[in-house]
PDB file of N, CA and C in Angstrom:
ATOM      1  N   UNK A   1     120.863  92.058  97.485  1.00  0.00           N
ATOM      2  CA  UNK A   1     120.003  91.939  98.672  1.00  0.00           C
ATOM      3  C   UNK A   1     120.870  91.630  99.872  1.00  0.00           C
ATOM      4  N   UNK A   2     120.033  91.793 100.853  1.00  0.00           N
ATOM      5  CA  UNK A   2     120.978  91.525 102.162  1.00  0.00           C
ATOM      6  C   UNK A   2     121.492  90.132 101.875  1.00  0.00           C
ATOM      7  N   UNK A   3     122.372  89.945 103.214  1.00  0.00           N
ATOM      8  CA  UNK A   3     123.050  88.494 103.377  1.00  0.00           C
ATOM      9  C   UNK A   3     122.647  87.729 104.455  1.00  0.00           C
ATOM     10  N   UNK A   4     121.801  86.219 104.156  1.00  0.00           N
ATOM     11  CA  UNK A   4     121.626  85.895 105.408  1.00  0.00           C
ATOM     12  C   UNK A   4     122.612  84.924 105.725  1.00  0.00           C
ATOM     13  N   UNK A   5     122.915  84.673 107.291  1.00  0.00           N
ATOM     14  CA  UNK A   5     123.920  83.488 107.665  1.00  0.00           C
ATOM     15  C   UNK A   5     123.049  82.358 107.393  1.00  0.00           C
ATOM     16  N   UNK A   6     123.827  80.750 107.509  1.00  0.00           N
ATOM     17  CA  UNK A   6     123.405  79.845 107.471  1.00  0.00           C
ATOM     18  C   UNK A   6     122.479  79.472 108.622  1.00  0.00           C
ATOM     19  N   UNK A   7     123.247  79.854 109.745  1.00  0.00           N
ATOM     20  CA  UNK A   7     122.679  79.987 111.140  1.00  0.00           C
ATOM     21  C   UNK A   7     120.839  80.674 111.039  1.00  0.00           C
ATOM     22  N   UNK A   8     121.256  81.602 110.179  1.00  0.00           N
ATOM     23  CA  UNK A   8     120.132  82.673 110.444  1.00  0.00           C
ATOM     24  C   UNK A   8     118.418  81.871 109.577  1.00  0.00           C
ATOM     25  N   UNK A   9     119.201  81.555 108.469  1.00  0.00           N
ATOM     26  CA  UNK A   9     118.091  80.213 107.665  1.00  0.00           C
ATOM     27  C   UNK A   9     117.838  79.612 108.147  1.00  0.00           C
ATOM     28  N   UNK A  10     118.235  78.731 108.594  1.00  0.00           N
ATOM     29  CA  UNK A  10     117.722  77.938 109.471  1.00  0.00           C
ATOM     30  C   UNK A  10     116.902  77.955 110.817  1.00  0.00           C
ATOM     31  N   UNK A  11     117.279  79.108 111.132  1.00  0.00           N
ATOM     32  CA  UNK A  11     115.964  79.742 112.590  1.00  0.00           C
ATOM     33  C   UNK A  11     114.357  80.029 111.634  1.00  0.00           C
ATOM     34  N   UNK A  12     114.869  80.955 110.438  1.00  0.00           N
ATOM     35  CA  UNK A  12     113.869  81.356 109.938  1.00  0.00           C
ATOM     36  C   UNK A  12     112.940  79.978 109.341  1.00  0.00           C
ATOM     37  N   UNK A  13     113.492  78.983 108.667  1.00  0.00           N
ATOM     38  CA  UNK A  13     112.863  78.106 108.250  1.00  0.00           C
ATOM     39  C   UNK A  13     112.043  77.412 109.333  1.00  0.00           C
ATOM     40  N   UNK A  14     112.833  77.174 110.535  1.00  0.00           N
ATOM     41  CA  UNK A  14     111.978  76.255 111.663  1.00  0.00           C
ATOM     42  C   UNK A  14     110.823  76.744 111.823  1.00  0.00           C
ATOM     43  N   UNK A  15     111.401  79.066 112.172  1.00  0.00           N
ATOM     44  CA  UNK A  15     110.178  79.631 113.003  1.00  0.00           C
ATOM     45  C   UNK A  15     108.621  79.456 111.747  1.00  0.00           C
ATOM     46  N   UNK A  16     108.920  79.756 110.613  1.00  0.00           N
ATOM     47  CA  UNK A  16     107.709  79.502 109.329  1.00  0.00           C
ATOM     48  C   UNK A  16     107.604  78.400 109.928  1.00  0.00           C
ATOM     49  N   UNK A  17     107.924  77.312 109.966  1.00  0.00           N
ATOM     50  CA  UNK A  17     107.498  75.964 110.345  1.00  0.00           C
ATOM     51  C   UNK A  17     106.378  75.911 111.049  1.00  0.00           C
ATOM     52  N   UNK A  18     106.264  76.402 112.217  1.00  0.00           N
ATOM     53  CA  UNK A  18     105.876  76.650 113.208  1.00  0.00           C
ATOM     54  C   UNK A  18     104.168  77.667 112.749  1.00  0.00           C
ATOM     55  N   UNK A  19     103.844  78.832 111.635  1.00  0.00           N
ATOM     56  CA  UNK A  19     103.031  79.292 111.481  1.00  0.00           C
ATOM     57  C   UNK A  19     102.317  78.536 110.750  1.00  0.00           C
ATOM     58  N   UNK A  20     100.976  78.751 111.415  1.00  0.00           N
ATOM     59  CA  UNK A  20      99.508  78.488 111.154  1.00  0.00           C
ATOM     60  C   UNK A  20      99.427  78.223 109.777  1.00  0.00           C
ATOM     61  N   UNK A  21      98.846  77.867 108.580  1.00  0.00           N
ATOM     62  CA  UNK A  21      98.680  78.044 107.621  1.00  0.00           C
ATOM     63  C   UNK A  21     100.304  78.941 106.998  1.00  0.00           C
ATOM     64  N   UNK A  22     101.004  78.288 106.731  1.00  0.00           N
ATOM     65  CA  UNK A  22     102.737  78.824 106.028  1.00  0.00           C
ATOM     66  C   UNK A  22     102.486  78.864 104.851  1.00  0.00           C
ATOM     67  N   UNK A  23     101.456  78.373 104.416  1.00  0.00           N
ATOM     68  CA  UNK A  23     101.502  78.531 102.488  1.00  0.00           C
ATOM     69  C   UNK A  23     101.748  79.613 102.112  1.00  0.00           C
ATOM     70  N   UNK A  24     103.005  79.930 101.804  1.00  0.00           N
ATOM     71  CA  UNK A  24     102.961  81.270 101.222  1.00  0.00           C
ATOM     72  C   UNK A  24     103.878  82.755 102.037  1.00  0.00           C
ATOM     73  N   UNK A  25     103.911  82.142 103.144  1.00  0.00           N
ATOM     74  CA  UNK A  25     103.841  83.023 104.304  1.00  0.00           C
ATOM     75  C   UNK A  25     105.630  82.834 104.170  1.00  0.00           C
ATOM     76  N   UNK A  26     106.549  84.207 105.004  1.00  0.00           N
ATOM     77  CA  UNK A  26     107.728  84.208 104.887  1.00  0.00           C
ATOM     78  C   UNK A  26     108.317  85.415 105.497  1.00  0.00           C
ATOM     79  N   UNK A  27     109.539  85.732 106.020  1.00  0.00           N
ATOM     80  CA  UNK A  27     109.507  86.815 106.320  1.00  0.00           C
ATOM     81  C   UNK A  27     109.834  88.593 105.650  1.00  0.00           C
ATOM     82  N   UNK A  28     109.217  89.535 106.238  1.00  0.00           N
ATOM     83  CA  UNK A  28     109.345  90.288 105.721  1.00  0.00           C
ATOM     84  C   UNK A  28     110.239  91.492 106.379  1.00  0.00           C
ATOM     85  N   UNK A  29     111.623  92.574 105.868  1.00  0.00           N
ATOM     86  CA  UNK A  29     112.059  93.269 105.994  1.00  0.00           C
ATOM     87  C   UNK A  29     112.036  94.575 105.757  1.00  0.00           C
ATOM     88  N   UNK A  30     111.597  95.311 106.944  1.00  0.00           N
ATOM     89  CA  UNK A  30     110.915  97.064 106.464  1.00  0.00           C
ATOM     90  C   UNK A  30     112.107  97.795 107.810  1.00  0.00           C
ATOM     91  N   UNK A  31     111.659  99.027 107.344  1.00  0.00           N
ATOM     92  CA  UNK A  31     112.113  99.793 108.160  1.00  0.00           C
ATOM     93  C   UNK A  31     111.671 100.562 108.981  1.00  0.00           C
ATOM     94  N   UNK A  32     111.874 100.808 110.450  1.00  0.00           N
ATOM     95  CA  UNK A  32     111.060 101.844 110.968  1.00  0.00           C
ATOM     96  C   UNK A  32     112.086 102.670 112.052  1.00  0.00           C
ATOM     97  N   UNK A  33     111.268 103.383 112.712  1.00  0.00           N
ATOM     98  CA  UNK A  33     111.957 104.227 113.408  1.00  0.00           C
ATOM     99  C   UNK A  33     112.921 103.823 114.387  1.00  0.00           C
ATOM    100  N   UNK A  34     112.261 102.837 114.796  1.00  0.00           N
ATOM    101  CA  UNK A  34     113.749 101.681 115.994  1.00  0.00           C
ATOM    102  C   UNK A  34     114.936 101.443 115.040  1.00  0.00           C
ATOM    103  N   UNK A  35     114.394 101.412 113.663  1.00  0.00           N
ATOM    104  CA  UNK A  35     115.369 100.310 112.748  1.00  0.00           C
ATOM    105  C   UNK A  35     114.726  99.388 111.951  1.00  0.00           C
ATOM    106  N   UNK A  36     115.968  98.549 111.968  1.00  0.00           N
ATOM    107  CA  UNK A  36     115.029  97.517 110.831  1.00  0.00           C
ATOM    108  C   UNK A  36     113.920  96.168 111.672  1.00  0.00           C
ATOM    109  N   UNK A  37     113.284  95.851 110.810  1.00  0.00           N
ATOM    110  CA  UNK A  37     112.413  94.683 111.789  1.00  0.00           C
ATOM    111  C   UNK A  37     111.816  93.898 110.871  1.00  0.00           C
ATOM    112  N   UNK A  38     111.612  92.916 111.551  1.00  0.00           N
ATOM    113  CA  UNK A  38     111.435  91.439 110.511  1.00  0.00           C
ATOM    114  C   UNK A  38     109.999  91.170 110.890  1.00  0.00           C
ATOM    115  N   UNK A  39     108.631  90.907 110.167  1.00  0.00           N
ATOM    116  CA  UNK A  39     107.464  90.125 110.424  1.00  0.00           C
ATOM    117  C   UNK A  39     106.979  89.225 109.237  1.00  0.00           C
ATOM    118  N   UNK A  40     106.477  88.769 109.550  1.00  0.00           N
ATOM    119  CA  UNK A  40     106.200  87.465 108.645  1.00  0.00           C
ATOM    120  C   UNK A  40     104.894  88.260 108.145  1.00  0.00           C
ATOM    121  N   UNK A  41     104.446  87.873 106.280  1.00  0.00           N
ATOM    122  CA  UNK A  41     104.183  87.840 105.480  1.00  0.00           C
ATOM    123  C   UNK A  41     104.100  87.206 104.243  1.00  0.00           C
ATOM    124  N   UNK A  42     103.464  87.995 103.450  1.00  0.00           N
ATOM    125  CA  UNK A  42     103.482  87.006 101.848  1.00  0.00           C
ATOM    126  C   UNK A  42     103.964  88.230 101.252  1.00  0.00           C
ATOM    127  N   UNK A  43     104.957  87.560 100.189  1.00  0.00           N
ATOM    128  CA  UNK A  43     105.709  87.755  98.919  1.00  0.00           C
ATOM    129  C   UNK A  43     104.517  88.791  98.153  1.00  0.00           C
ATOM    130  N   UNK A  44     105.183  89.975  97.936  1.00  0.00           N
ATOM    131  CA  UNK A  44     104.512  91.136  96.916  1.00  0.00           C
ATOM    132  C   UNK A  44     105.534  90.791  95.440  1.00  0.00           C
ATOM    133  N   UNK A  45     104.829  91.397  94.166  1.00  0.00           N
ATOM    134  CA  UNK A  45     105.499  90.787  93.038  1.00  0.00           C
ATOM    135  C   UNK A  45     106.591  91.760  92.895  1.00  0.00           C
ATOM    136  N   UNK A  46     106.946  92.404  93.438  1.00  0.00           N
ATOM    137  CA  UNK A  46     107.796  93.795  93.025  1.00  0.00           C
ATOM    138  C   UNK A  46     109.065  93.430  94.345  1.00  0.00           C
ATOM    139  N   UNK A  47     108.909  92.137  94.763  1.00  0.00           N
ATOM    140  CA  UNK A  47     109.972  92.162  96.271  1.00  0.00           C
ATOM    141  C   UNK A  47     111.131  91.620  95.879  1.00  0.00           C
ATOM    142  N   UNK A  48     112.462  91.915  96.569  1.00  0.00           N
ATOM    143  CA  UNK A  48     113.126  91.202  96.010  1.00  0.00           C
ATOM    144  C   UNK A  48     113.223  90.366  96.842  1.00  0.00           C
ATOM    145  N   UNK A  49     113.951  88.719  96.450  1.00  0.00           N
ATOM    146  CA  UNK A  49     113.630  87.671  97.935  1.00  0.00           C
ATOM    147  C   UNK A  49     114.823  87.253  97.701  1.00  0.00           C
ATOM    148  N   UNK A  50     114.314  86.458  99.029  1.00  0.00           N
ATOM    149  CA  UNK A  50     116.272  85.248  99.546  1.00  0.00           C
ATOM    150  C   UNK A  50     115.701  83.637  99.801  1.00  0.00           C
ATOM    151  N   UNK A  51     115.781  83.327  99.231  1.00  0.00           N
ATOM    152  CA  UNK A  51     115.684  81.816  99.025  1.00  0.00           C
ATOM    153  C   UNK A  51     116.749  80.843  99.935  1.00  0.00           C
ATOM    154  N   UNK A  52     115.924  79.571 100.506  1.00  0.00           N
ATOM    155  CA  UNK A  52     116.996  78.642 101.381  1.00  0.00           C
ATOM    156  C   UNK A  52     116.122  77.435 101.059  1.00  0.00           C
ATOM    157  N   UNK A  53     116.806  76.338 100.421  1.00  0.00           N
ATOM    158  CA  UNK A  53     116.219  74.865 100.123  1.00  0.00           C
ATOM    159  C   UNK A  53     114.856  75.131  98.749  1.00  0.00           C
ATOM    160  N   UNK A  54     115.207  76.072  98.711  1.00  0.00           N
ATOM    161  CA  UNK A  54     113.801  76.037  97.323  1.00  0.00           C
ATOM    162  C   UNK A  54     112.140  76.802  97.924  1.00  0.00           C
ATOM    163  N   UNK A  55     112.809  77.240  99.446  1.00  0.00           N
ATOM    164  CA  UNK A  55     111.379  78.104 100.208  1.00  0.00           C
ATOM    165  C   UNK A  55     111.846  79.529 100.197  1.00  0.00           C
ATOM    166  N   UNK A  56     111.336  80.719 100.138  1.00  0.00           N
ATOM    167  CA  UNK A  56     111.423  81.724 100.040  1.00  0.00           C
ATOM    168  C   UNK A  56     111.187  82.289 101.545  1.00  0.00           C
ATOM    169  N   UNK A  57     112.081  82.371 102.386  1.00  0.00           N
ATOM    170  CA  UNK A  57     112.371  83.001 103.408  1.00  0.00           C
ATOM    171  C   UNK A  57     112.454  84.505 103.941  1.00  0.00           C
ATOM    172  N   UNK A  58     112.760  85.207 103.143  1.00  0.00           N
ATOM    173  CA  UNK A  58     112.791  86.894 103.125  1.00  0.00           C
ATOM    174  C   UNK A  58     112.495  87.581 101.837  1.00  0.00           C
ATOM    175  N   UNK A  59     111.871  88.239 102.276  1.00  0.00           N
ATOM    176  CA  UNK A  59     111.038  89.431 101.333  1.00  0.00           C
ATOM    177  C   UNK A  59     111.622  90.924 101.578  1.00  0.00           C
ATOM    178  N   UNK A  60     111.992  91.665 100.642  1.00  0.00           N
ATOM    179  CA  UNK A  60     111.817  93.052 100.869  1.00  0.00           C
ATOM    180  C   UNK A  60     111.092  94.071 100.036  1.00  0.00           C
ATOM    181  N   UNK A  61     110.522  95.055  99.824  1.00  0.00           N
ATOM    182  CA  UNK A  61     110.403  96.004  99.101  1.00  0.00           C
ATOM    183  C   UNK A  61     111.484  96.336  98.293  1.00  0.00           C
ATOM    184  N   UNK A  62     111.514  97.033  96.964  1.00  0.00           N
ATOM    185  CA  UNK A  62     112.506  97.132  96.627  1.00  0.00           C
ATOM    186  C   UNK A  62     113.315  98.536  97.027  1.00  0.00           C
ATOM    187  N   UNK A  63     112.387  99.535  97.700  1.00  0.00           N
ATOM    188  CA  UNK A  63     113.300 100.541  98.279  1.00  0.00           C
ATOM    189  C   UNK A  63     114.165 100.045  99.612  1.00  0.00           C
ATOM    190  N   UNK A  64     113.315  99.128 100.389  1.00  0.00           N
ATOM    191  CA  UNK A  64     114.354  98.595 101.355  1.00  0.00           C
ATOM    192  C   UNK A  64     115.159  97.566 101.369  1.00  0.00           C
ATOM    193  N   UNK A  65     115.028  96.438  99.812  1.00  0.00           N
ATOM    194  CA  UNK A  65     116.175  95.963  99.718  1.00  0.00           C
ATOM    195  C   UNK A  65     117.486  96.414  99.168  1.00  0.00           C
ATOM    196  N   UNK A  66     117.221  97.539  98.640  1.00  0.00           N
ATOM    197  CA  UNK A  66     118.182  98.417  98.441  1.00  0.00           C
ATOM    198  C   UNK A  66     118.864  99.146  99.388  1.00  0.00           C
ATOM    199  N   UNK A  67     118.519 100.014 100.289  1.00  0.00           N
ATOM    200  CA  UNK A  67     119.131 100.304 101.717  1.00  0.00           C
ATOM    201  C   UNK A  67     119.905  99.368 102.883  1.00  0.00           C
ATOM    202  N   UNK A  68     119.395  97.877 101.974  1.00  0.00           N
ATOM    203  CA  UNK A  68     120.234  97.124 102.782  1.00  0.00           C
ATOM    204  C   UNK A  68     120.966  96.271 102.508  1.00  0.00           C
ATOM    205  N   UNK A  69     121.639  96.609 100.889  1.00  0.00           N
ATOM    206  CA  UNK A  69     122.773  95.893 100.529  1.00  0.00           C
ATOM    207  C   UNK A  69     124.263  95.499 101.068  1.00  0.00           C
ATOM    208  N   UNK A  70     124.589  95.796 101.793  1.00  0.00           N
ATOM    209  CA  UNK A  70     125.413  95.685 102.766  1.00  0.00           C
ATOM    210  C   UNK A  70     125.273  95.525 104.403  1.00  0.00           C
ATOM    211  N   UNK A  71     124.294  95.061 104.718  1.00  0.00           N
ATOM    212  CA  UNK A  71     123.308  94.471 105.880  1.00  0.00           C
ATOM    213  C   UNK A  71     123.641  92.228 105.777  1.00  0.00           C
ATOM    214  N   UNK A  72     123.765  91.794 107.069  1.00  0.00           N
ATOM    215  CA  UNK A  72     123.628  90.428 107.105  1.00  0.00           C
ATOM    216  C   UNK A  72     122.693  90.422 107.938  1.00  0.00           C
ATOM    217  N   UNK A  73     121.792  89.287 107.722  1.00  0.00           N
ATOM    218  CA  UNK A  73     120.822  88.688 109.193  1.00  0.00           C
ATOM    219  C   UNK A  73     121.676  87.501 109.416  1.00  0.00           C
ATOM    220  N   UNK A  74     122.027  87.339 111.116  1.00  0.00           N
ATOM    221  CA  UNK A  74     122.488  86.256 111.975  1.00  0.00           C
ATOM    222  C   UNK A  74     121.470  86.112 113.001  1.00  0.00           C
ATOM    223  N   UNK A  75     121.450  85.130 113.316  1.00  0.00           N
ATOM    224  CA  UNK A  75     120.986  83.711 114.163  1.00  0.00           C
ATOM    225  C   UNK A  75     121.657  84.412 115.490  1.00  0.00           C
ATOM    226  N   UNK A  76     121.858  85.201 116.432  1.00  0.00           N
ATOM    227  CA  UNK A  76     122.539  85.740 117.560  1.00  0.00           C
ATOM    228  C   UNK A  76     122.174  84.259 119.182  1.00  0.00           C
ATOM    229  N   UNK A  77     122.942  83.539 119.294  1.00  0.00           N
ATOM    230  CA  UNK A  77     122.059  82.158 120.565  1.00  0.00           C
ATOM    231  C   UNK A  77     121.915  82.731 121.740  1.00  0.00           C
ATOM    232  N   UNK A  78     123.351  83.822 121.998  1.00  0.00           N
ATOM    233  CA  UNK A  78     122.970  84.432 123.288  1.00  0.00           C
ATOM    234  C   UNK A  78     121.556  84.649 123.654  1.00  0.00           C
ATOM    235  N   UNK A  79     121.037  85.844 122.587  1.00  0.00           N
ATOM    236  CA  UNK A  79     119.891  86.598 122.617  1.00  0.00           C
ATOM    237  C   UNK A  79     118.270  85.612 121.846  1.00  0.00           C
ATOM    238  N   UNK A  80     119.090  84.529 121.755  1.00  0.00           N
ATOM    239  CA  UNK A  80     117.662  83.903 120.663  1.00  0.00           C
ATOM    240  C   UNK A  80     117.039  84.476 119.677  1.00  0.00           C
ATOM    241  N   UNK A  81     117.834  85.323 118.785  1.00  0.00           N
ATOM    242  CA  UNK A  81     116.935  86.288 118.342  1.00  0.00           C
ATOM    243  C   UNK A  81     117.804  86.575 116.475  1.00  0.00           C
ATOM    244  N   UNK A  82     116.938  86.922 116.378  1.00  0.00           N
ATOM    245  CA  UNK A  82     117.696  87.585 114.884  1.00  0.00           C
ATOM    246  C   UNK A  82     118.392  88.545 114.838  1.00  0.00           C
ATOM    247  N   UNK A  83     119.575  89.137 114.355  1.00  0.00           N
ATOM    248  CA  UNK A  83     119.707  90.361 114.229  1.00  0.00           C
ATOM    249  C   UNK A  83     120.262  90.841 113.160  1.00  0.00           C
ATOM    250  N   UNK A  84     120.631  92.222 112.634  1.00  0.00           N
ATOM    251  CA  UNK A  84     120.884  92.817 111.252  1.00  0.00           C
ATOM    252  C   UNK A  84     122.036  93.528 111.779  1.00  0.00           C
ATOM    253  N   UNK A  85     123.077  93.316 111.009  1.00  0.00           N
ATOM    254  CA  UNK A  85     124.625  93.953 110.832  1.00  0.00           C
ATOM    255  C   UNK A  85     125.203  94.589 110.099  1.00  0.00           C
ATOM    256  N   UNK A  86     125.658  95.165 109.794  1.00  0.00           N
ATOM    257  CA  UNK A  86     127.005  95.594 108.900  1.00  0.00           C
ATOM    258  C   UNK A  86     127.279  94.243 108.079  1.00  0.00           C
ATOM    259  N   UNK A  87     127.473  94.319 106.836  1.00  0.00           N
ATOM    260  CA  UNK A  87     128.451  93.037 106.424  1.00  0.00           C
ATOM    261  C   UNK A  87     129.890  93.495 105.950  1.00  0.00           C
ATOM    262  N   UNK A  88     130.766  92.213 106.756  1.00  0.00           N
ATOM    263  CA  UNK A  88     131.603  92.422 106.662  1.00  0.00           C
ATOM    264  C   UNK A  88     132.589  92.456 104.993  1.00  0.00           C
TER     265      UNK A  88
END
């Protein structure tokens, strides 16, 4: 599965923090025509996930966690924002 930074867990954990009812809720990685993009969701049984502290933080399908085995999510401060890379 992709790679997330430490940096990048930790945004994601706060921003769940932050949603309404989180039981369950986490983010999710698809693909579309811009690219890749992250929205929050619940865990399908067929996903593969990324775990930080024992909470399940990212979700993918398994056709798109596969397309993005060599992909990192970072924490970017300039931009406040998430973004998806190349891993090095």
């Amino acid at each position: 599965m992709i790679e997330v930074t430490q940096r990048a867990a930790d945004f994601m954990k706060q921003a769940l923090d932050t949603v309404e009812e989180r039981q369950g809720r986490c983010f999710r990685l698809e693909m579309n025509e811009q690219g890749p993009q992250l929205s929050v969701d619940t865990p399908q049984e067929d996903d593969k996930t990324f775990e930080y502290d024992g909470d399940v933080l990212l979700v993918a399908d398994p056709q798109t966690g596969d397309q993005f085995t060599d992909r990192r999510i970072d924490f970017d401060q300039s931009q406040s924002q998430l973004v998806v890379t190349a891993a090095s």
